[in-house]
ModelCIF file with pLDDT and N, C-alpha, C, O atoms, coordinates in Angstrom:
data_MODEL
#
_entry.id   MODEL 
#
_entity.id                         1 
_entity.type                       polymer 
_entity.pdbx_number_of_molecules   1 
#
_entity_poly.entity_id                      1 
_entity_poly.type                           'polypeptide(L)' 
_entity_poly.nstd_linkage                   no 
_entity_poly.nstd_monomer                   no 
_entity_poly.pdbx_seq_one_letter_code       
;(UNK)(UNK)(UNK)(UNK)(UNK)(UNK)(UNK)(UNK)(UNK)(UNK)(UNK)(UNK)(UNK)(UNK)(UNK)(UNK)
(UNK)(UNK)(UNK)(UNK)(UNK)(UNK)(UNK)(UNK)(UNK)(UNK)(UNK)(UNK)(UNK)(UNK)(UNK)(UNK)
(UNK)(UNK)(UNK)(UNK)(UNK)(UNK)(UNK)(UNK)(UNK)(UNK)(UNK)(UNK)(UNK)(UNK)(UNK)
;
_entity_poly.pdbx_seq_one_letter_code_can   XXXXXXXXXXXXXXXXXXXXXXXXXXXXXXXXXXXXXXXXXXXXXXX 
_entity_poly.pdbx_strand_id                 A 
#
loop_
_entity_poly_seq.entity_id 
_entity_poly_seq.num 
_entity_poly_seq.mon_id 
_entity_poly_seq.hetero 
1 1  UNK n 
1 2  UNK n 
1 3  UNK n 
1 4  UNK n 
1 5  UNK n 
1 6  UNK n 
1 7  UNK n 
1 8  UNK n 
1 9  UNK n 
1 10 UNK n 
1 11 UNK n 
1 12 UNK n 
1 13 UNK n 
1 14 UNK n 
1 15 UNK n 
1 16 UNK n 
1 17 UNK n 
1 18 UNK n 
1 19 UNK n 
1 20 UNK n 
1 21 UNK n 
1 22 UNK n 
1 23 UNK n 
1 24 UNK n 
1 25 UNK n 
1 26 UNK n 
1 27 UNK n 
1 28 UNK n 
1 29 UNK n 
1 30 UNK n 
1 31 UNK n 
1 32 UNK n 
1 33 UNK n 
1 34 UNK n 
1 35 UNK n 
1 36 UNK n 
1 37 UNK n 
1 38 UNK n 
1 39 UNK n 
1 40 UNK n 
1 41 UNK n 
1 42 UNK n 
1 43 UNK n 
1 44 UNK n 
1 45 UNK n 
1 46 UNK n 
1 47 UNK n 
#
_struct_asym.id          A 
_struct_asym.entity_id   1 
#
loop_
_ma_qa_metric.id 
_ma_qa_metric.mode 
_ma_qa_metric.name 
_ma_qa_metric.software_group_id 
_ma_qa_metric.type 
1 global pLDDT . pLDDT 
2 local  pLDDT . pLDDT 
#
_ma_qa_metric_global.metric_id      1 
_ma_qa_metric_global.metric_value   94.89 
_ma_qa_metric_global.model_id       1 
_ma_qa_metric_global.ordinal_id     1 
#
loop_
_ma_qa_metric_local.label_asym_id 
_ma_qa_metric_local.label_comp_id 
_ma_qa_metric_local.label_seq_id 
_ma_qa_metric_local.metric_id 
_ma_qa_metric_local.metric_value 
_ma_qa_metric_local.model_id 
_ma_qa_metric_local.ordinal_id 
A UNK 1  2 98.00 1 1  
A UNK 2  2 98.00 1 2  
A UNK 3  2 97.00 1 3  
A UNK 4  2 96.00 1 4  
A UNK 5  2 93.00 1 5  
A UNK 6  2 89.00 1 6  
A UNK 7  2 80.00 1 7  
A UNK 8  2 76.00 1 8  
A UNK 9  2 76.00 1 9  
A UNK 10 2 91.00 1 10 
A UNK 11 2 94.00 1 11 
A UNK 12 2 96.00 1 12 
A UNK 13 2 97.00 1 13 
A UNK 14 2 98.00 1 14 
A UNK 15 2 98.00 1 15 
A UNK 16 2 98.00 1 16 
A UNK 17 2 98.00 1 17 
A UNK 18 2 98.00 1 18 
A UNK 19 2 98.00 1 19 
A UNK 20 2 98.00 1 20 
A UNK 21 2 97.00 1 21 
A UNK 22 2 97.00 1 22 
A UNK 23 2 98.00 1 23 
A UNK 24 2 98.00 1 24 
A UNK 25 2 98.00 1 25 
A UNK 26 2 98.00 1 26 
A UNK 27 2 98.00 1 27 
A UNK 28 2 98.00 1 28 
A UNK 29 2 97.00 1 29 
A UNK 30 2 97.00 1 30 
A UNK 31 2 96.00 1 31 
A UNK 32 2 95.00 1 32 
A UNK 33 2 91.00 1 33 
A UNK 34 2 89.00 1 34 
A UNK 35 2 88.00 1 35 
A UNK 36 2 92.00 1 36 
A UNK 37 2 94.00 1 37 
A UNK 38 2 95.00 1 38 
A UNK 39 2 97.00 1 39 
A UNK 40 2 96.00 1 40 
A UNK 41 2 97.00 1 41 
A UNK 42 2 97.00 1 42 
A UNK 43 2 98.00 1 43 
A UNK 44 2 98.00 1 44 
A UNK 45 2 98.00 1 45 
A UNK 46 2 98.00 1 46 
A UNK 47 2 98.00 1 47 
#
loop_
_atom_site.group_PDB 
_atom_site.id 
_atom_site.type_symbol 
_atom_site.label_atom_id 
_atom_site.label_alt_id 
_atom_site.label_comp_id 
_atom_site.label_asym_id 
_atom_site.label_entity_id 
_atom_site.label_seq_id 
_atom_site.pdbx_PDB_ins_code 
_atom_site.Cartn_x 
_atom_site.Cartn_y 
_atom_site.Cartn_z 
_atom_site.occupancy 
_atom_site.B_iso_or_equiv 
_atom_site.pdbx_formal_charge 
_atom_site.auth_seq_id 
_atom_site.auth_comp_id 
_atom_site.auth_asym_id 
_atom_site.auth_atom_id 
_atom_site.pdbx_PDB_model_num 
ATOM 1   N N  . UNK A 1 1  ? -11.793 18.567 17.396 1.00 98.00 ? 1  UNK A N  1 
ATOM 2   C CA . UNK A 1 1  ? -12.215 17.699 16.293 1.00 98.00 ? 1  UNK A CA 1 
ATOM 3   C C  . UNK A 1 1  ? -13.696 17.367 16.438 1.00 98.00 ? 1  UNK A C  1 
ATOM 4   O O  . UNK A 1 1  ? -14.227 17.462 17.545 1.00 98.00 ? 1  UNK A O  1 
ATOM 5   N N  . UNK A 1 2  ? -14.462 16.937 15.238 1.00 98.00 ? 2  UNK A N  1 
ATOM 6   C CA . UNK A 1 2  ? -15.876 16.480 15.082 1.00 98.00 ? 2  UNK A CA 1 
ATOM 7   C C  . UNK A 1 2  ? -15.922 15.603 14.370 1.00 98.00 ? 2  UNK A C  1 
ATOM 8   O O  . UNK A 1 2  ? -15.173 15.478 13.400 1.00 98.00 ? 2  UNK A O  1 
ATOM 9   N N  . UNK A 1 3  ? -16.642 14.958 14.635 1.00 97.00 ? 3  UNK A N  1 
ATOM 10  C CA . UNK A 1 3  ? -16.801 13.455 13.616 1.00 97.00 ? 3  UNK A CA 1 
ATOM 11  C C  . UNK A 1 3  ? -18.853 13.545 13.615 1.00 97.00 ? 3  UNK A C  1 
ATOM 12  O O  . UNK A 1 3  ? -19.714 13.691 14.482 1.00 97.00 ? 3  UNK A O  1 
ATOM 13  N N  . UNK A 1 4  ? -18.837 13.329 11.911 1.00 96.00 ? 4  UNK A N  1 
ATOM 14  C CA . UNK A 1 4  ? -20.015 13.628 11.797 1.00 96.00 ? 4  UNK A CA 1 
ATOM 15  C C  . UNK A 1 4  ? -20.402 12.106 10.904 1.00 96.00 ? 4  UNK A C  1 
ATOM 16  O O  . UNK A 1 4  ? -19.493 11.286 10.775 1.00 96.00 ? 4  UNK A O  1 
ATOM 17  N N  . UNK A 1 5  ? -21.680 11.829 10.361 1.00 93.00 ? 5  UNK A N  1 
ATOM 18  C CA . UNK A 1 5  ? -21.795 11.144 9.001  1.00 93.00 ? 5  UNK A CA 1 
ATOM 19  C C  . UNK A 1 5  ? -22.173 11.705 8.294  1.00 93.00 ? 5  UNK A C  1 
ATOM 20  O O  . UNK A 1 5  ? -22.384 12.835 8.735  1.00 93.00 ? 5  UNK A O  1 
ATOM 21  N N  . UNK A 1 6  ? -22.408 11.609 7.397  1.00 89.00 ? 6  UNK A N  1 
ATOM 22  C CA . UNK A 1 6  ? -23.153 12.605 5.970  1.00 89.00 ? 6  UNK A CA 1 
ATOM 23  C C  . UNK A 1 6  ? -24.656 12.002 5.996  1.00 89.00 ? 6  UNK A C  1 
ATOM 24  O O  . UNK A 1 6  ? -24.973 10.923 6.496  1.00 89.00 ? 6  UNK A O  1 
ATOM 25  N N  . UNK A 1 7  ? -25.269 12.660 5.536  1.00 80.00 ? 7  UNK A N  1 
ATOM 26  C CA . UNK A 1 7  ? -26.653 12.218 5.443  1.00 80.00 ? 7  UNK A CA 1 
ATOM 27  C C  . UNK A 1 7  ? -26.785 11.247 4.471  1.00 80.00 ? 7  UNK A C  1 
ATOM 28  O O  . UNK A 1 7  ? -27.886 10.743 4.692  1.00 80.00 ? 7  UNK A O  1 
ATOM 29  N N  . UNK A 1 8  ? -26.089 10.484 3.146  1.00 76.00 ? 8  UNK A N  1 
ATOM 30  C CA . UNK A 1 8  ? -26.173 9.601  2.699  1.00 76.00 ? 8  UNK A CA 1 
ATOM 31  C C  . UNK A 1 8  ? -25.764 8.512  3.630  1.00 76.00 ? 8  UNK A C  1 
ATOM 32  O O  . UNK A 1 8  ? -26.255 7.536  3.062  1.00 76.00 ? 8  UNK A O  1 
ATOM 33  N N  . UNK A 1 9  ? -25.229 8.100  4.605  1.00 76.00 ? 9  UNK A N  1 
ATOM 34  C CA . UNK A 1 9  ? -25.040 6.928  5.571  1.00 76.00 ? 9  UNK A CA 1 
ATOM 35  C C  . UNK A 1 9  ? -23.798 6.365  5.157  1.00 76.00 ? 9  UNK A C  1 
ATOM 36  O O  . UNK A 1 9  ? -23.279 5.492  5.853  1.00 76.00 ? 9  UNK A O  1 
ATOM 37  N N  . UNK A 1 10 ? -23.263 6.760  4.112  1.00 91.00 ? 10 UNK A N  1 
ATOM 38  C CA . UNK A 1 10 ? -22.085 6.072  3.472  1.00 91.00 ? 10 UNK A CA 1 
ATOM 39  C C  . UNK A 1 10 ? -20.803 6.645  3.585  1.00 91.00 ? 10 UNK A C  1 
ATOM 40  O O  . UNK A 1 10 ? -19.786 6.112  3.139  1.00 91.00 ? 10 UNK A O  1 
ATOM 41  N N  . UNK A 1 11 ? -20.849 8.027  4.341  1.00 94.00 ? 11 UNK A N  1 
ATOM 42  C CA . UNK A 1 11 ? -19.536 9.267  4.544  1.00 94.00 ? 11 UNK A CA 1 
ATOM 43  C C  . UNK A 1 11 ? -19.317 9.250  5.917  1.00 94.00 ? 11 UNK A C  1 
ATOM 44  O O  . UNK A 1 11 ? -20.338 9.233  6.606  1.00 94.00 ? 11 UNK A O  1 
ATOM 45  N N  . UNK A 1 12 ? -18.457 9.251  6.378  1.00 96.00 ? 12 UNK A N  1 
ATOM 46  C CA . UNK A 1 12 ? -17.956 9.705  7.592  1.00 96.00 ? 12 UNK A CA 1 
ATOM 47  C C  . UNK A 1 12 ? -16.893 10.662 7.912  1.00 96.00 ? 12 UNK A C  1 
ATOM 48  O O  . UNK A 1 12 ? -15.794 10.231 7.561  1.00 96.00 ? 12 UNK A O  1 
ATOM 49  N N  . UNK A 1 13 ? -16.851 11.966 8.531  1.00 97.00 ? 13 UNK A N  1 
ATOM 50  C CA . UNK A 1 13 ? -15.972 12.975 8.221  1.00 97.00 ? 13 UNK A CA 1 
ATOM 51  C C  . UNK A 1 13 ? -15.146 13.203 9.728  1.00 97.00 ? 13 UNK A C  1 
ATOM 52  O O  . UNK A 1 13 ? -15.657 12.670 10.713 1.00 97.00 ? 13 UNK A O  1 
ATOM 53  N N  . UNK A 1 14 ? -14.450 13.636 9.824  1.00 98.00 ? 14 UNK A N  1 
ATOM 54  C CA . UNK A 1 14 ? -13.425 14.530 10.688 1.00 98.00 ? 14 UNK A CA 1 
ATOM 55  C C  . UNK A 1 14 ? -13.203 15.680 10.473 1.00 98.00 ? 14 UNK A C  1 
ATOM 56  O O  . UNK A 1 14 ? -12.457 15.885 9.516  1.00 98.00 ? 14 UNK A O  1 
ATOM 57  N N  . UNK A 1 15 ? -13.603 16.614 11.056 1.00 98.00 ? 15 UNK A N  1 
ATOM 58  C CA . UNK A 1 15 ? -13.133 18.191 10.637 1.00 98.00 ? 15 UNK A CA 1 
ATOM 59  C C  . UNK A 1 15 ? -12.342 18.224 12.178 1.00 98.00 ? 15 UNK A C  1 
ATOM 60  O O  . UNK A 1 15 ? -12.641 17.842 13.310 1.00 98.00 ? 15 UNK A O  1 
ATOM 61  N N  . UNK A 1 16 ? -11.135 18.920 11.529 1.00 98.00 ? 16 UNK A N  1 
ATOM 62  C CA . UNK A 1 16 ? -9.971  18.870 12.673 1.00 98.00 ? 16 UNK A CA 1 
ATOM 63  C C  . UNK A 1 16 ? -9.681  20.349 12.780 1.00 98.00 ? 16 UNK A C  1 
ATOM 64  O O  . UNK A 1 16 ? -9.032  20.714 11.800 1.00 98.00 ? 16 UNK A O  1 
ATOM 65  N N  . UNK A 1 17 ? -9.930  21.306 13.612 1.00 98.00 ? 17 UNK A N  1 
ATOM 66  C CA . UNK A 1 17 ? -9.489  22.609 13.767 1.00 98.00 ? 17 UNK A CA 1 
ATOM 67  C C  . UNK A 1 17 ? -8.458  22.594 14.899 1.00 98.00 ? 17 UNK A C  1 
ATOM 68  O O  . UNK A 1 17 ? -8.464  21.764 15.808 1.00 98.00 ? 17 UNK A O  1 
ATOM 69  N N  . UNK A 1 18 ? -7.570  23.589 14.762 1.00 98.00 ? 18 UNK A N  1 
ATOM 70  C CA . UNK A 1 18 ? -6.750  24.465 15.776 1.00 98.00 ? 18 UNK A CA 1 
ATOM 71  C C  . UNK A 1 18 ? -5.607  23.266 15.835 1.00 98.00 ? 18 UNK A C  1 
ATOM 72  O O  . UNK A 1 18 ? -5.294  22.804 16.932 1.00 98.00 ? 18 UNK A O  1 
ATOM 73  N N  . UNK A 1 19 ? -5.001  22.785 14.625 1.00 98.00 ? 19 UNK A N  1 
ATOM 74  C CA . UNK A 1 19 ? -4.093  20.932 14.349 1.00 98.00 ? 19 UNK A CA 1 
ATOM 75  C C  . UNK A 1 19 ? -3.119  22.124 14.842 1.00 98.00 ? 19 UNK A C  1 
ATOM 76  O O  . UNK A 1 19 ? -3.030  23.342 14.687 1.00 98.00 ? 19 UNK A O  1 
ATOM 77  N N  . UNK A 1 20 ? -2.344  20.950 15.615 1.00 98.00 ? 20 UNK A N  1 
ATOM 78  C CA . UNK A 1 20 ? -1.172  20.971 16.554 1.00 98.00 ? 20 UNK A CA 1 
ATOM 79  C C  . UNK A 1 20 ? -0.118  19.602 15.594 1.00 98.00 ? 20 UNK A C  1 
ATOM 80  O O  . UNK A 1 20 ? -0.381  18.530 15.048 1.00 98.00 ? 20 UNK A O  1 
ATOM 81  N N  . UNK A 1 21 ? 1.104   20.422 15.819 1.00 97.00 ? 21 UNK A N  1 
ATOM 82  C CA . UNK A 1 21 ? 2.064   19.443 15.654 1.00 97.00 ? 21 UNK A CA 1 
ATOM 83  C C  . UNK A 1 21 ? 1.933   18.073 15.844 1.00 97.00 ? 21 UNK A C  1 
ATOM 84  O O  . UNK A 1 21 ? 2.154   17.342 14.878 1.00 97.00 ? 21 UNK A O  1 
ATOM 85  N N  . UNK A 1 22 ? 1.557   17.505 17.108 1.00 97.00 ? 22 UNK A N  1 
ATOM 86  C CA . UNK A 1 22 ? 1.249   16.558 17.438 1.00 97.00 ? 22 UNK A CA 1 
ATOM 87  C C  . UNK A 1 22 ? 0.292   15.775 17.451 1.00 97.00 ? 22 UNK A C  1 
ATOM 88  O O  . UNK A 1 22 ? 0.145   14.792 18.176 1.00 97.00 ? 22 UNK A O  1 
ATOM 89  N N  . UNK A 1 23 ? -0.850  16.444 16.121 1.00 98.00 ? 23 UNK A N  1 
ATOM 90  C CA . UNK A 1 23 ? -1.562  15.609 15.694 1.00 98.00 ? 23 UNK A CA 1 
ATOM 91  C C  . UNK A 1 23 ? -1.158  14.936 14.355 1.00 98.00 ? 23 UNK A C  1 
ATOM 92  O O  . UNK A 1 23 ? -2.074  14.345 13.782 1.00 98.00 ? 23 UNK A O  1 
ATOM 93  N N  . UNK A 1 24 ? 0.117   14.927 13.735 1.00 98.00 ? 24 UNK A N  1 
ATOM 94  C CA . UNK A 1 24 ? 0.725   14.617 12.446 1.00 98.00 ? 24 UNK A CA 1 
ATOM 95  C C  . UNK A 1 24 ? 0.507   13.572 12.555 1.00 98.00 ? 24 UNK A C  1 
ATOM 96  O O  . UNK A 1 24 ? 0.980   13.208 13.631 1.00 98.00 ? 24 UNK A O  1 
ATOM 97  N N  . UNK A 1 25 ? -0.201  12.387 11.806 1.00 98.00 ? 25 UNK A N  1 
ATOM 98  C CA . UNK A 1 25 ? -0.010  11.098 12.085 1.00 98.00 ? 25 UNK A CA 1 
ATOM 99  C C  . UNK A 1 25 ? -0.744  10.162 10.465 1.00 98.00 ? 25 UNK A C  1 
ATOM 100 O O  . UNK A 1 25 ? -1.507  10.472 9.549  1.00 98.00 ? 25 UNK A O  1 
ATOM 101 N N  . UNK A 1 26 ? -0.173  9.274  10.758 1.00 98.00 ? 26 UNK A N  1 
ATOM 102 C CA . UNK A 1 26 ? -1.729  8.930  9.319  1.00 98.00 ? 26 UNK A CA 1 
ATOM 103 C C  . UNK A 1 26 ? -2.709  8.845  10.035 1.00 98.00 ? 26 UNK A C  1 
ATOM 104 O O  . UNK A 1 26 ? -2.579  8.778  11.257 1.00 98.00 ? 26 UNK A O  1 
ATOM 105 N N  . UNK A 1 27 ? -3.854  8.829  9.461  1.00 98.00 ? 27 UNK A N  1 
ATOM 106 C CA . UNK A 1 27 ? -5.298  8.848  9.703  1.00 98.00 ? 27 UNK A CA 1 
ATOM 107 C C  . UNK A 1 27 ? -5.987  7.510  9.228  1.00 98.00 ? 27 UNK A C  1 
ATOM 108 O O  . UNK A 1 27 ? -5.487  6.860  8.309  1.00 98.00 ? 27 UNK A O  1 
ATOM 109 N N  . UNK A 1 28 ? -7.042  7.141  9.811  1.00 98.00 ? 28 UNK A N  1 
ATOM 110 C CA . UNK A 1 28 ? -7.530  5.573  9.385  1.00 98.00 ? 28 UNK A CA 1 
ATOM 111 C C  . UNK A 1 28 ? -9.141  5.630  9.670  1.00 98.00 ? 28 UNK A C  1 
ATOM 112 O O  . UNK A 1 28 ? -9.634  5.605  10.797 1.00 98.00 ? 28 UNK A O  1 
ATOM 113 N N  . UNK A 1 29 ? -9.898  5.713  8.399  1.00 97.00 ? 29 UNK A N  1 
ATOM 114 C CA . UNK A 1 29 ? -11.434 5.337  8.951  1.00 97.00 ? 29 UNK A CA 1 
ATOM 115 C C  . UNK A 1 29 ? -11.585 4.184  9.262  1.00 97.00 ? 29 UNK A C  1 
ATOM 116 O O  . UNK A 1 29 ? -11.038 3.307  8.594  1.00 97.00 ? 29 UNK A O  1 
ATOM 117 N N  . UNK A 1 30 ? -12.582 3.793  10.659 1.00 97.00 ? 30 UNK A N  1 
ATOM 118 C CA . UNK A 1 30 ? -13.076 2.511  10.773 1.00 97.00 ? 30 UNK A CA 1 
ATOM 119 C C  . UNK A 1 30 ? -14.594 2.204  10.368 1.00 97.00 ? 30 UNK A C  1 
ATOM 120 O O  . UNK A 1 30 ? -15.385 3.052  9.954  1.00 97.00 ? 30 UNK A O  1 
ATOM 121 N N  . UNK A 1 31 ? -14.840 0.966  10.541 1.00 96.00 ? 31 UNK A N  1 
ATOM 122 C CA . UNK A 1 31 ? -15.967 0.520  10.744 1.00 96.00 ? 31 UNK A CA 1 
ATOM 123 C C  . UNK A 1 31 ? -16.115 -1.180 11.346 1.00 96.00 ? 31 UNK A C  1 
ATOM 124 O O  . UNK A 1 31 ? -15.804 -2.263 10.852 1.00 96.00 ? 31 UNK A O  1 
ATOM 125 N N  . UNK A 1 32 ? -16.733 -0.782 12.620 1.00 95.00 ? 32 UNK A N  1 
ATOM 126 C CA . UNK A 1 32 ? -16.842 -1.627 13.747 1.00 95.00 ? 32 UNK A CA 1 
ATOM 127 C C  . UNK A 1 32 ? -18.126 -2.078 13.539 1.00 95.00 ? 32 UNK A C  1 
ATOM 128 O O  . UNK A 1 32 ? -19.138 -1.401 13.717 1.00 95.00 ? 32 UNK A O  1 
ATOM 129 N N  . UNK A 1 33 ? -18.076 -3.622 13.031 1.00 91.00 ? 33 UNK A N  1 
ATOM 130 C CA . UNK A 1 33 ? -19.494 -4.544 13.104 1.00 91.00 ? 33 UNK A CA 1 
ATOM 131 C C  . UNK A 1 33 ? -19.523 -5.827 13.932 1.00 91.00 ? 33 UNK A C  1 
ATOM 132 O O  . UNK A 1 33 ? -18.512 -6.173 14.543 1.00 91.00 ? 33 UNK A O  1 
ATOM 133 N N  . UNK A 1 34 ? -20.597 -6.510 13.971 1.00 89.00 ? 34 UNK A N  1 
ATOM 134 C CA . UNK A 1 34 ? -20.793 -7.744 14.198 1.00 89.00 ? 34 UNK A CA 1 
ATOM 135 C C  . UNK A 1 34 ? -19.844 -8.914 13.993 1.00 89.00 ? 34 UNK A C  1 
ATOM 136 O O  . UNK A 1 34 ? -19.751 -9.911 14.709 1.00 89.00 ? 34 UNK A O  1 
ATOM 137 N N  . UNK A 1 35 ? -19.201 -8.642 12.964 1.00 88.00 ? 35 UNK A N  1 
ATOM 138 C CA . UNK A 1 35 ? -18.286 -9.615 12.691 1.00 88.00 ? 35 UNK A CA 1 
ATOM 139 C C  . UNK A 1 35 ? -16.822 -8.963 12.471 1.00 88.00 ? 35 UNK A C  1 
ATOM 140 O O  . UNK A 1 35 ? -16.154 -9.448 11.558 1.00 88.00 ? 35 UNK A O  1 
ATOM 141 N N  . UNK A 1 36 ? -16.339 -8.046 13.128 1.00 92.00 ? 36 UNK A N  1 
ATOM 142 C CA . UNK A 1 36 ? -14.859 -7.627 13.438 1.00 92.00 ? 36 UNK A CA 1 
ATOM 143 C C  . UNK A 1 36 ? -15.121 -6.115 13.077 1.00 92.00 ? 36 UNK A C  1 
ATOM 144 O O  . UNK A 1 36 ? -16.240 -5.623 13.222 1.00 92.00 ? 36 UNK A O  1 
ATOM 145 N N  . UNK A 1 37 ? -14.528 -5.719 12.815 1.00 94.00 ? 37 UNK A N  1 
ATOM 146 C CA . UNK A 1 37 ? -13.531 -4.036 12.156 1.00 94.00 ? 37 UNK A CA 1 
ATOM 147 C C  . UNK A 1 37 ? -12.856 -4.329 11.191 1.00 94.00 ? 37 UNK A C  1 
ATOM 148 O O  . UNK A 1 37 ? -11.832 -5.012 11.192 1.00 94.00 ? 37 UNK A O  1 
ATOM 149 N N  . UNK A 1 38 ? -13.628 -3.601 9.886  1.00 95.00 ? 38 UNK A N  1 
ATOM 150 C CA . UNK A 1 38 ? -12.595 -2.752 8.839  1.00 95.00 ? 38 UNK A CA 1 
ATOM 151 C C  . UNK A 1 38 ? -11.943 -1.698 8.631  1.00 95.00 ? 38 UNK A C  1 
ATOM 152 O O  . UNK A 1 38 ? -12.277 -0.716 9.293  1.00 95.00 ? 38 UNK A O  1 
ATOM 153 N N  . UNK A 1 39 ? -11.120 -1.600 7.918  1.00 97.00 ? 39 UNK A N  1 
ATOM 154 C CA . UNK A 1 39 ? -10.530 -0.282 7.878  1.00 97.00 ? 39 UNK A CA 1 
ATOM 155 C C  . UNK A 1 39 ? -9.770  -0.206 6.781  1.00 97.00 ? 39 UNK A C  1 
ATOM 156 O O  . UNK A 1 39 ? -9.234  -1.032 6.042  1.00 97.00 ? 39 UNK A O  1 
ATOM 157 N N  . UNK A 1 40 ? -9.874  1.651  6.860  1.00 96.00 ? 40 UNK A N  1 
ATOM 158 C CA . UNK A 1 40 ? -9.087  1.962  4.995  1.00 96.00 ? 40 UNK A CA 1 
ATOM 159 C C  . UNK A 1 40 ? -7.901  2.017  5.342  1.00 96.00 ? 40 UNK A C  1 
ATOM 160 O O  . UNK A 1 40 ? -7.399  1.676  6.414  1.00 96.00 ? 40 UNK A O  1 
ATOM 161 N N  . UNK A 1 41 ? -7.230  2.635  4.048  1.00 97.00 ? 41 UNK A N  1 
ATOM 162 C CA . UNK A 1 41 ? -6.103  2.832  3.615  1.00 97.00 ? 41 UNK A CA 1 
ATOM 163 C C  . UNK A 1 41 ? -4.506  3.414  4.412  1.00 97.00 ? 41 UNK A C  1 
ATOM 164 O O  . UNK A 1 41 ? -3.332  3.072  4.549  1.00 97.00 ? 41 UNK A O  1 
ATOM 165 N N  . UNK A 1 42 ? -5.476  4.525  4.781  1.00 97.00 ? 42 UNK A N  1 
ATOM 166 C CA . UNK A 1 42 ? -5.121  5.779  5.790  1.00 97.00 ? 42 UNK A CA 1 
ATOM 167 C C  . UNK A 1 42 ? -4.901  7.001  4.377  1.00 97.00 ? 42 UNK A C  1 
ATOM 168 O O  . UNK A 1 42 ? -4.762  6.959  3.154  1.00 97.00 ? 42 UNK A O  1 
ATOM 169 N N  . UNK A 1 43 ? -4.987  8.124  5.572  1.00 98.00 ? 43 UNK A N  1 
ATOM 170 C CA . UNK A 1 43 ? -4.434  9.317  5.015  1.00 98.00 ? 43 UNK A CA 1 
ATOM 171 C C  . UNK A 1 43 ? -3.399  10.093 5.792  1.00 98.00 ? 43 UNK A C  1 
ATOM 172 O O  . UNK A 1 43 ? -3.445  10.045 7.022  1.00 98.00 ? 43 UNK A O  1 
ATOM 173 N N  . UNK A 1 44 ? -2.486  10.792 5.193  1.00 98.00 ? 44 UNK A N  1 
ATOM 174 C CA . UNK A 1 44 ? -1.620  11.333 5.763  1.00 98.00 ? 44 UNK A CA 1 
ATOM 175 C C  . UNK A 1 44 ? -1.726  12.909 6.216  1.00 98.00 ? 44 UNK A C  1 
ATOM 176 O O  . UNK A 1 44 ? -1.489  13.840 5.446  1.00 98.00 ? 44 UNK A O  1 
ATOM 177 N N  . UNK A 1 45 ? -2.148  13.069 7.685  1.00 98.00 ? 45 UNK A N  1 
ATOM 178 C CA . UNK A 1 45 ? -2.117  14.193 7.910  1.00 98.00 ? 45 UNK A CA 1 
ATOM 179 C C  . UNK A 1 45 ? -0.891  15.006 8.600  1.00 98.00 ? 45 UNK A C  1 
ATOM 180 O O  . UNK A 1 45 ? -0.579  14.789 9.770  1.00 98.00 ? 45 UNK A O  1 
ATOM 181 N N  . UNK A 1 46 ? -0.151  16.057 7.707  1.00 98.00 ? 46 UNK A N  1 
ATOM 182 C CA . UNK A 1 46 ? 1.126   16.295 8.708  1.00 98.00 ? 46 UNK A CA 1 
ATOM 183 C C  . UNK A 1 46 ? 0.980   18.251 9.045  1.00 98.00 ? 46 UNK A C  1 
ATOM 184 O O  . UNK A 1 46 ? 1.088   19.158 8.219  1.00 98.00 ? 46 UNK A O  1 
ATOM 185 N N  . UNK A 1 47 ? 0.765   18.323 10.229 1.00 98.00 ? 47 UNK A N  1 
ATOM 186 C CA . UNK A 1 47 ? 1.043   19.808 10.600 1.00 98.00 ? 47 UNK A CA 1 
ATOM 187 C C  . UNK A 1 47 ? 2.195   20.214 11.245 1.00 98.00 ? 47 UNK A C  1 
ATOM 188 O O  . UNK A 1 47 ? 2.365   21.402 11.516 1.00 98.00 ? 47 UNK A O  1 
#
């Protein structure tokens, strides 16, 4: 896996190669500040 940002500052990506069974899980972006951690929705990744 790679975790990049996009050059607008506002994207954050995961490119996941060679997914194994046991990476099936939902998925959750964060963002860790000064005043706690947010976080989305999730996405559902199932291999």
């Amino acid at each position: 896996f790679t975790i990049s940002r996009g050059s607008a500052q506002n994207t954050v990506y995961l490119e996941m190669n060679s997914l194994k069974p046991e990476d099936t899980a939902v998925y959750y972006c964060s963002a860790r500040g000064i005043l706690g951690t947010h976080w989305g929705q999730g996405t559902q990744v199932t291999v």
